[in-house]
N, C-alpha and C. Protein backbone atom coordinates (compact mmCIF):
# COMPACT_ATOMS: atom_id res chain seq x y z
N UNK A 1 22.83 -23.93 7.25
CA UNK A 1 21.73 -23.07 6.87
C UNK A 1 22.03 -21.65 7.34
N UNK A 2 22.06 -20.52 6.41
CA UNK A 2 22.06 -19.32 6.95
C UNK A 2 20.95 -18.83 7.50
N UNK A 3 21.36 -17.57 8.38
CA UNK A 3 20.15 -17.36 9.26
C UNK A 3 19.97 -15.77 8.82
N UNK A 4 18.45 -15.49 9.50
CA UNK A 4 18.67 -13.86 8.94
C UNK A 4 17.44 -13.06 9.93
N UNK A 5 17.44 -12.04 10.95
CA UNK A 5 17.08 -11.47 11.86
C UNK A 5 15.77 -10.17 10.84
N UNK A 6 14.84 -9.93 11.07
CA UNK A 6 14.39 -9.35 10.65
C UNK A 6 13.63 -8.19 11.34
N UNK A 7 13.77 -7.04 11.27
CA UNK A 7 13.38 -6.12 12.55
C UNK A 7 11.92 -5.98 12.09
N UNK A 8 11.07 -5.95 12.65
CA UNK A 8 9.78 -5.33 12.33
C UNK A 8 9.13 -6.65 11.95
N UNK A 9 7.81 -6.54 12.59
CA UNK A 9 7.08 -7.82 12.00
C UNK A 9 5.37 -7.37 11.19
N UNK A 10 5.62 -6.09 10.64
CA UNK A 10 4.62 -5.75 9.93
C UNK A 10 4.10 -6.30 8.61
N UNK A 11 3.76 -5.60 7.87
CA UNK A 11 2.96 -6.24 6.11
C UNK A 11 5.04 -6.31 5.40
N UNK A 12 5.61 -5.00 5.48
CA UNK A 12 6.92 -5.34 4.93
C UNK A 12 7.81 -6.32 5.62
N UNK A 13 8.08 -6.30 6.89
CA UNK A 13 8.81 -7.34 7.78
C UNK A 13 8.53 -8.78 7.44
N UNK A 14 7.30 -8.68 7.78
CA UNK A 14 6.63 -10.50 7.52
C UNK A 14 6.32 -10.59 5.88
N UNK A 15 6.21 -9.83 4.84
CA UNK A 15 6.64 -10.44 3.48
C UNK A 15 8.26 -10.51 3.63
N UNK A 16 9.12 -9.84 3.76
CA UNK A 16 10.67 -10.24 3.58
C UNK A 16 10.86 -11.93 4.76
N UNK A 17 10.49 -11.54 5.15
CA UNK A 17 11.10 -12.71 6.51
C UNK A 17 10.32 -14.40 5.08
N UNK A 18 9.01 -13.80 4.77
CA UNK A 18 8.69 -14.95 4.10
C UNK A 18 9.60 -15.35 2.96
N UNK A 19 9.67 -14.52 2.11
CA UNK A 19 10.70 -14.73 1.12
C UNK A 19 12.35 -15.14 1.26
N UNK A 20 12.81 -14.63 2.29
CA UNK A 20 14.16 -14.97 3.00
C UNK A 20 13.97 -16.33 3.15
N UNK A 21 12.86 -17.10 4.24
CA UNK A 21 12.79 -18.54 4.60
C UNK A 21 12.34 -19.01 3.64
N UNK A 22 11.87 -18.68 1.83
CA UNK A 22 11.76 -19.43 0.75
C UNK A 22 13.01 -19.80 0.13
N UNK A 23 13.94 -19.08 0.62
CA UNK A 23 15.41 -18.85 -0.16
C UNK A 23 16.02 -19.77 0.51
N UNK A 24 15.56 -20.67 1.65
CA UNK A 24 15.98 -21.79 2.66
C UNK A 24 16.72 -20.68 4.02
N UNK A 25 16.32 -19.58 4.38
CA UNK A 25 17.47 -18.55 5.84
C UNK A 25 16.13 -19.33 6.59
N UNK A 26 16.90 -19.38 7.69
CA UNK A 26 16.21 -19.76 9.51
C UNK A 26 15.89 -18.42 9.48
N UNK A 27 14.74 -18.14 9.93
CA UNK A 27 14.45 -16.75 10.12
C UNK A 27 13.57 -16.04 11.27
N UNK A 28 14.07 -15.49 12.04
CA UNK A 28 13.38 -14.69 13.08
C UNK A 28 12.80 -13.52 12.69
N UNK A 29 11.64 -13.13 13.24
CA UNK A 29 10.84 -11.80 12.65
C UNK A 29 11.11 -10.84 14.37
N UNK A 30 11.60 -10.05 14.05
CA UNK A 30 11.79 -9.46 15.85
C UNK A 30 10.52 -8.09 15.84
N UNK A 31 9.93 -8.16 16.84
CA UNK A 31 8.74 -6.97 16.74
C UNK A 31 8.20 -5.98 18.42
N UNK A 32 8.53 -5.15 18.39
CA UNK A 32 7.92 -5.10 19.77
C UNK A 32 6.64 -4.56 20.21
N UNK A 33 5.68 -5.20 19.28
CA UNK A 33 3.90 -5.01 19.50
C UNK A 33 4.04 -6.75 19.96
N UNK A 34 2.94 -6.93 20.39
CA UNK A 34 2.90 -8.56 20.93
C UNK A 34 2.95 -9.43 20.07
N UNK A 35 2.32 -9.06 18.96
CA UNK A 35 2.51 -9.84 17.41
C UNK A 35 2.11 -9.28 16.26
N UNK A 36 2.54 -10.02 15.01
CA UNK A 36 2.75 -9.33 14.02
C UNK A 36 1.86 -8.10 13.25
N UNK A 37 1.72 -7.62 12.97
CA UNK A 37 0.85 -6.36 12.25
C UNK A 37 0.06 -5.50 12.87
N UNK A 38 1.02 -5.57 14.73
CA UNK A 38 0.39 -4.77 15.52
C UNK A 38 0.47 -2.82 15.38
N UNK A 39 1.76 -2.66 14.31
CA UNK A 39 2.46 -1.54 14.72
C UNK A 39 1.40 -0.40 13.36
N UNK A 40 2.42 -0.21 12.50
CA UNK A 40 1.69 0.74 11.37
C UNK A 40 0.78 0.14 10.39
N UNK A 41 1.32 -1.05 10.25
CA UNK A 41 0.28 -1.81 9.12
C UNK A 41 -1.08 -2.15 9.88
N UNK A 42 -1.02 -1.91 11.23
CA UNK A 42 -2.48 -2.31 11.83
C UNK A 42 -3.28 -0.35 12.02
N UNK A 43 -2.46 0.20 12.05
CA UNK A 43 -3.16 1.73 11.77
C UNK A 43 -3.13 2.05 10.02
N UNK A 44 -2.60 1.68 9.33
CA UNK A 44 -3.17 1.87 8.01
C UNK A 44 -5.05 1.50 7.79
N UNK A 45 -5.41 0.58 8.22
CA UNK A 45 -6.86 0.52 8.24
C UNK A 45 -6.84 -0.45 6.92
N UNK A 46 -5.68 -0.98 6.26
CA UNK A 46 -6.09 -1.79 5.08
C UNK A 46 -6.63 -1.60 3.93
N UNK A 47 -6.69 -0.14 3.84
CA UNK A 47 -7.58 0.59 2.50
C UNK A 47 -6.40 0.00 1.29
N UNK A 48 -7.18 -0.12 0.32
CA UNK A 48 -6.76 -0.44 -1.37
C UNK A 48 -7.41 0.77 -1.95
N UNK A 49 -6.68 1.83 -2.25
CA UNK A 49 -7.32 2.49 -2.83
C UNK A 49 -6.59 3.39 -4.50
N UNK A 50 -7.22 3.78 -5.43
CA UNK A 50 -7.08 4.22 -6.55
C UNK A 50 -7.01 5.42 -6.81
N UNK A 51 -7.23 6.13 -6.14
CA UNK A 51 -7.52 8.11 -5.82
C UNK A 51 -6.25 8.97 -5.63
N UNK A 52 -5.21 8.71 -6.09
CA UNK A 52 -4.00 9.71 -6.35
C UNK A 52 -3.36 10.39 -6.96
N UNK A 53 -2.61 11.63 -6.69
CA UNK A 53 -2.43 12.78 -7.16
C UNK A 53 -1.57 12.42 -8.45
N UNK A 54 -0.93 11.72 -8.35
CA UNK A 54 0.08 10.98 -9.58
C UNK A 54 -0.31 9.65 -10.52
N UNK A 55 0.39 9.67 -11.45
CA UNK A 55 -0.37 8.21 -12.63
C UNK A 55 0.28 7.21 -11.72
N UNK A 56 1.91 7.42 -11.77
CA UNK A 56 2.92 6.13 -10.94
C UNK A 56 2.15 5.86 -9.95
N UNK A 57 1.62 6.58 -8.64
CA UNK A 57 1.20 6.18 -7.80
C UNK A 57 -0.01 5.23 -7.82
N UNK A 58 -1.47 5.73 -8.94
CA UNK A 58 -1.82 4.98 -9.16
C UNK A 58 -2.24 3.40 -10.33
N UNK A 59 -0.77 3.62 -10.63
CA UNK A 59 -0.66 2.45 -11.87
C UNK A 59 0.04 1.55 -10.80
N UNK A 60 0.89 2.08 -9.33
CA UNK A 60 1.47 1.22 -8.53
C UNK A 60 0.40 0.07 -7.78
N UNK A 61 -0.99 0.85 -7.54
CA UNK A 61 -1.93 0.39 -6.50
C UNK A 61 -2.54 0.26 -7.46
N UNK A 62 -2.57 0.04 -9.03
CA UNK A 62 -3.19 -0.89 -9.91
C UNK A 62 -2.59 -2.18 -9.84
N UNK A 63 -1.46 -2.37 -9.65
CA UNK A 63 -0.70 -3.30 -9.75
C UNK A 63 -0.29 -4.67 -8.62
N UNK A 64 -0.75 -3.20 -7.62
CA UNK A 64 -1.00 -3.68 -6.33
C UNK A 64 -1.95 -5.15 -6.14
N UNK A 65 -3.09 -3.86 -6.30
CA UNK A 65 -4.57 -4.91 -6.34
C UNK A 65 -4.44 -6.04 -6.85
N UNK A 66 -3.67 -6.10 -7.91
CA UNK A 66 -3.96 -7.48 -8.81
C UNK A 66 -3.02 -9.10 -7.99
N UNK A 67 -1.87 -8.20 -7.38
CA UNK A 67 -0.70 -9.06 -6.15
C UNK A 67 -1.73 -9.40 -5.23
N UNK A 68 -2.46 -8.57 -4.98
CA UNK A 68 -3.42 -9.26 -3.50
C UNK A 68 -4.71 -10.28 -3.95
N UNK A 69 -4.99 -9.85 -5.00
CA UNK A 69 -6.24 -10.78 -5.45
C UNK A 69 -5.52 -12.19 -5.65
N UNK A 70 -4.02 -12.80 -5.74
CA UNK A 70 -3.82 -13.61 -5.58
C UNK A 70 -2.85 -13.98 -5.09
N UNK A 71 -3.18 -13.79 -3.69
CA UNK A 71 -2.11 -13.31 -2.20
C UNK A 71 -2.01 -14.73 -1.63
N UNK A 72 -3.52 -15.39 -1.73
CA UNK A 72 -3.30 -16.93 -1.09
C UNK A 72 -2.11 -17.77 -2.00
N UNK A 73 -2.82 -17.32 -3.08
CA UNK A 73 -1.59 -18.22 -4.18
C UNK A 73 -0.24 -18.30 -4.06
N UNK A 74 0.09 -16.86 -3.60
CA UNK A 74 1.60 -16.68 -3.51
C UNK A 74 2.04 -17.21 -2.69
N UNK A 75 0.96 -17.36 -1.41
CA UNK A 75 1.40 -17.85 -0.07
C UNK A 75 1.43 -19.20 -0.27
N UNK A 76 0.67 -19.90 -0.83
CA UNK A 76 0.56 -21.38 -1.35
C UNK A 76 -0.31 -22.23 -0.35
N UNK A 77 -1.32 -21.17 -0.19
CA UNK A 77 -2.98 -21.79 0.68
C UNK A 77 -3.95 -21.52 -0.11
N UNK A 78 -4.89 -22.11 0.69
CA UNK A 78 -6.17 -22.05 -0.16
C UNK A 78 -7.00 -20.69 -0.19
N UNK A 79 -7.93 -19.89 -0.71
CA UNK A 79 -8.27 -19.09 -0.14
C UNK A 79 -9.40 -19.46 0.27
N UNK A 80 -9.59 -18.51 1.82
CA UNK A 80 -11.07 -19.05 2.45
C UNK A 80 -12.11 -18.33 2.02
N UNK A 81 -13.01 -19.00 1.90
CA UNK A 81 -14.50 -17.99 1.70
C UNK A 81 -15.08 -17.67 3.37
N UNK A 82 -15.51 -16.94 3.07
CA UNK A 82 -16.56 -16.06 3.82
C UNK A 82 -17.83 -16.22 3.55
């Protein structure tokens, strides 16, 4: 089994590390906040937003939105209600 080290354990770190260990890699996520999505993705604040100066930018975070509305799916859980 190949293996594969992944620096950063943020929203980009921990999607690659996921996709790497779908591809069958042993995979370590290396981070130095205590755990994952402590660093920039936990100061982003999580906004989804539509309000930008460019079309690309927002045809990207059109495109976006629609990846997260079925984020459990991808992950292959259920989604929880609230």
């Amino acid at each position: 089994m190949s293996k594969a080290i992944v620096i950063g354990a943020g929203v980009i770190g921990c999607s690659i590390a996921l996709e790497l260990a779908r591809q069958g890699y042993e995979v370590i996520a290396l981070d130095k906040a205590q755990s994952p999505g402590q660093g920039s993705s936990n100061a982003s604040s999580a906004v989804v937003r539509f309000n930008y100066s460019t079309f690309d930018s927002v045809a990207l975070a059109w495109e976006s939105y629609h990846c997260w509305k079925n984020w459990p799916e991808h992950l292959g859980s259920k989604q929880e209600s609230y």
